[in-house]
Protein backbone atom coordinates (compact mmCIF):
# COMPACT_ATOMS: atom_id res chain seq x y z
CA UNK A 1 93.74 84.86 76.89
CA UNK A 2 97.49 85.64 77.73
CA UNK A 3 99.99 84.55 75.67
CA UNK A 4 102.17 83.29 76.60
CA UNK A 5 105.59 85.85 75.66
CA UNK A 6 103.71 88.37 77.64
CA UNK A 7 103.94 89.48 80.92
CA UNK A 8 101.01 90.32 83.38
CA UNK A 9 100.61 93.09 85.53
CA UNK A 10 98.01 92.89 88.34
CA UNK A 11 96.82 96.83 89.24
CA UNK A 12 95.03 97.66 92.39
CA UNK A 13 94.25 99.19 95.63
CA UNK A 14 96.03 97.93 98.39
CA UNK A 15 95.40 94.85 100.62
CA UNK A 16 92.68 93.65 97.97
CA UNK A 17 94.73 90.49 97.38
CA UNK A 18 97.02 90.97 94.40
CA UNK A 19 100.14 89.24 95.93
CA UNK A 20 97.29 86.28 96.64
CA UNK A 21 96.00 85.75 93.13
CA UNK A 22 99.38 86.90 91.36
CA UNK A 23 100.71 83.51 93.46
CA UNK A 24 97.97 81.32 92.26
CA UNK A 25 98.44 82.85 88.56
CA UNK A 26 101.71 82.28 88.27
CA UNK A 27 101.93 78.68 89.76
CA UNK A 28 98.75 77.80 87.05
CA UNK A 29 100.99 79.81 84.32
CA UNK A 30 104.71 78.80 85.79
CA UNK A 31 105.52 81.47 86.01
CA UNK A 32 107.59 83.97 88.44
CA UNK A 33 106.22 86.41 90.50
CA UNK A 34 107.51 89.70 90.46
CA UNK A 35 106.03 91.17 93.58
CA UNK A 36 107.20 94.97 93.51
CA UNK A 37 106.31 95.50 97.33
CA UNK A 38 108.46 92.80 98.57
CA UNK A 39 111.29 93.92 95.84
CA UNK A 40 111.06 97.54 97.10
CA UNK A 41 111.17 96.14 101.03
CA UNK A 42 114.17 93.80 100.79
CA UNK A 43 115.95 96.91 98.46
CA UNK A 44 115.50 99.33 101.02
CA UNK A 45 114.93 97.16 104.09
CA UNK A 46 111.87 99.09 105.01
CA UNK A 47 108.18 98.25 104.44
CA UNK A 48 106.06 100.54 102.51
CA UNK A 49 104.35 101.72 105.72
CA UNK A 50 107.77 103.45 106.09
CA UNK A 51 108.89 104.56 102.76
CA UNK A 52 105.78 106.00 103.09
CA UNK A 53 105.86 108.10 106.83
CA UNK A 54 109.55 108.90 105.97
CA UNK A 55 109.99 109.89 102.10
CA UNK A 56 106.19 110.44 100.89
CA UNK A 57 103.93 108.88 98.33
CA UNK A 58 106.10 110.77 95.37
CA UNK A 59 109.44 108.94 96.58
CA UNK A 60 107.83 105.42 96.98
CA UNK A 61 105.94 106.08 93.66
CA UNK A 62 109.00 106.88 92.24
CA UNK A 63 110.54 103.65 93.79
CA UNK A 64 107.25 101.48 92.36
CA UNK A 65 107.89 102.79 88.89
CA UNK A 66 111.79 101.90 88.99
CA UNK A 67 110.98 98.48 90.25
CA UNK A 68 107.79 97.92 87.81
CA UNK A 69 110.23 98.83 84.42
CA UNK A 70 112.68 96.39 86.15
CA UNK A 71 109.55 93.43 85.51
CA UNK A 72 108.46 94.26 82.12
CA UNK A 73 112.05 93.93 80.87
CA UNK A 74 112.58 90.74 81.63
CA UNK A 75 112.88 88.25 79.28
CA UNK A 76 111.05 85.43 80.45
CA UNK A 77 107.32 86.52 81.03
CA UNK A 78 106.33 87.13 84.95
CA UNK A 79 103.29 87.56 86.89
């Protein structure tokens, strides 16, 4: 069971439908989603595809961790 001052962190390879159930999750918890893709995207204003053909895994790694700190210090729980 979650409780409800924590957050949850959904962990996987891509395109296996994290963003999907982290949606669904969050609207059954209301909560926020804190979707660390579309964070790094609309921060850089390139997609992941890119970070990844320009700067390498290490530098969008590097972004992911930033981004995933960022979520688990918020205050108010998120999905």
């Amino acid at each position: 069971m979650i409780r409800a001052d924590q957050h949850l962190l959904l962990v996987g390879m891509m395109g296996v439908g994290k963003t999907t159930v982290a949606r669904v999750v969050a609207d059954r918890l209301h909560r926020r989603v804190f979707d660390s893709d579309a964070i790094i995207e609309a921060r850089t204003g390139r997609t992941v595809r890119e970070i990844f053909a320009e700067d390498g895994e290490a530098a969008f790694r590097q972004m992911e961790t930033d981004v995933l700190l960022e979520a688990l210090g918020q205050e108010d729980p998120v999905v």
